[in-house]
Protein backbone atom coordinates (compact mmCIF):
# COMPACT_ATOMS: atom_id res chain seq x y z
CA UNK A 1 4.11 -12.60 -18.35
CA UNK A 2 7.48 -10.94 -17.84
CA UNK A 3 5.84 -7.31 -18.25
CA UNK A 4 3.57 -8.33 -15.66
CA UNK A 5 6.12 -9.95 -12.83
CA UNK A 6 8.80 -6.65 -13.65
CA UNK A 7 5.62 -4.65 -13.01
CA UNK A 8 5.16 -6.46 -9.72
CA UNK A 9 8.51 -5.72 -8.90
CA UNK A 10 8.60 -2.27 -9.31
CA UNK A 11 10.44 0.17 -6.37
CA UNK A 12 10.17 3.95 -6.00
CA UNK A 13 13.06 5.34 -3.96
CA UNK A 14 12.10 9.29 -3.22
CA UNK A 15 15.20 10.88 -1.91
CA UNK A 16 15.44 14.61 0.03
CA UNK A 17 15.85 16.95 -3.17
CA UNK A 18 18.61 18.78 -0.06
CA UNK A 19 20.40 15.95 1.41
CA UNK A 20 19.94 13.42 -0.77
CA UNK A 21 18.95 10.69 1.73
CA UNK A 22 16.01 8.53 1.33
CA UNK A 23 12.85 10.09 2.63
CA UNK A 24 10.63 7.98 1.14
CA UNK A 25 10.26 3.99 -0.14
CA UNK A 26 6.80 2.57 -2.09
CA UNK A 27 6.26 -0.57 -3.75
CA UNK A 28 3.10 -3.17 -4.02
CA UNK A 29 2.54 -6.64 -2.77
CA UNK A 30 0.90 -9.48 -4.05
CA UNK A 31 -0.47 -12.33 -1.79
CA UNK A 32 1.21 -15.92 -2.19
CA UNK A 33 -2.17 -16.88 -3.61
CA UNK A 34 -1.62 -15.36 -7.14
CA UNK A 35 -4.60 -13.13 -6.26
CA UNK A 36 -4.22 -9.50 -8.58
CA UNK A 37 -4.85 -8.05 -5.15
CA UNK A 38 -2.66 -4.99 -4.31
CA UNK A 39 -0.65 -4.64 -1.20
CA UNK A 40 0.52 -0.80 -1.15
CA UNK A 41 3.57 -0.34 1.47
CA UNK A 42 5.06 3.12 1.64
CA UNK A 43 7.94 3.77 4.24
CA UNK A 44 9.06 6.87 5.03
CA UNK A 45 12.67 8.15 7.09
CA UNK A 46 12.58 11.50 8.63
CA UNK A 47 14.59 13.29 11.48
CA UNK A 48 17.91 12.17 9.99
CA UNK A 49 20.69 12.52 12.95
CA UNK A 50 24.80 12.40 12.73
CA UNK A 51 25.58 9.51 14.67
CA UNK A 52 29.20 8.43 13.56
CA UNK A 53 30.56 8.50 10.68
CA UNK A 54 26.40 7.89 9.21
CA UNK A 55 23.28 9.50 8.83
CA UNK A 56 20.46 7.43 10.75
CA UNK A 57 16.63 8.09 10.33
CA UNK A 58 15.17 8.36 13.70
CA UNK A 59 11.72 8.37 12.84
CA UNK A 60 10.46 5.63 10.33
CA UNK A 61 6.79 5.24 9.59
CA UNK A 62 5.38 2.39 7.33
CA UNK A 63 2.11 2.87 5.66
CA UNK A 64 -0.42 -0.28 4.17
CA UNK A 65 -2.43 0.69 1.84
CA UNK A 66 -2.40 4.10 2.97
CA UNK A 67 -2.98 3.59 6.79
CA UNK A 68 0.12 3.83 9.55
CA UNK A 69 0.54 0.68 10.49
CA UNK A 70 3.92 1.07 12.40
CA UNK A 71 5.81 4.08 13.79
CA UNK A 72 8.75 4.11 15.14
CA UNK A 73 10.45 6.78 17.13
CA UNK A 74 14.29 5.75 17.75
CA UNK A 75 16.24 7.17 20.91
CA UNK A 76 19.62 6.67 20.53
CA UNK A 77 21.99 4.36 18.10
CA UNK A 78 25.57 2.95 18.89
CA UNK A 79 27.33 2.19 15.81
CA UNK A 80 29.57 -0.59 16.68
């Protein structure tokens, strides 16, 4: 039973082999159900801009199951 739920929690952090920044985030869901159904969610950061003192991802997809299901496209940030 552990093996299983440490399986089930299980997150892949792919980072830019250059700038070291995450490009990349993948991990499976279950439903609240118990069902062994598998959720795939894969997020991904790209067009990394110097705002501040930080480097922000201004585009940010996030994948289900291998689809786009949201994309994001950010315009500016104010780092208060």
């Amino acid at each position: 039973l552990l093996k299983e739920s440490m399986k089930r929690s299980t997150m892949n952090l792919d980072l830019n082999p250059t700038t070291l920044l995450p490009a990349r985030v993948s991990y499976i869901l279950h439903p609240d159900d118990g069902s062994p159904t598998q959720i795939r969610i894969e997020i991904r950061y790209s067009d990394y801009r110097k705002t501040g003192n930080a480097e922000i991802p201004y585009h940010i997809e996030r994948y289900v199951n291998g689809s786009l299901q949201l994309d994001i496209q950010i315009n500016s940030v104010n780092l208060s």
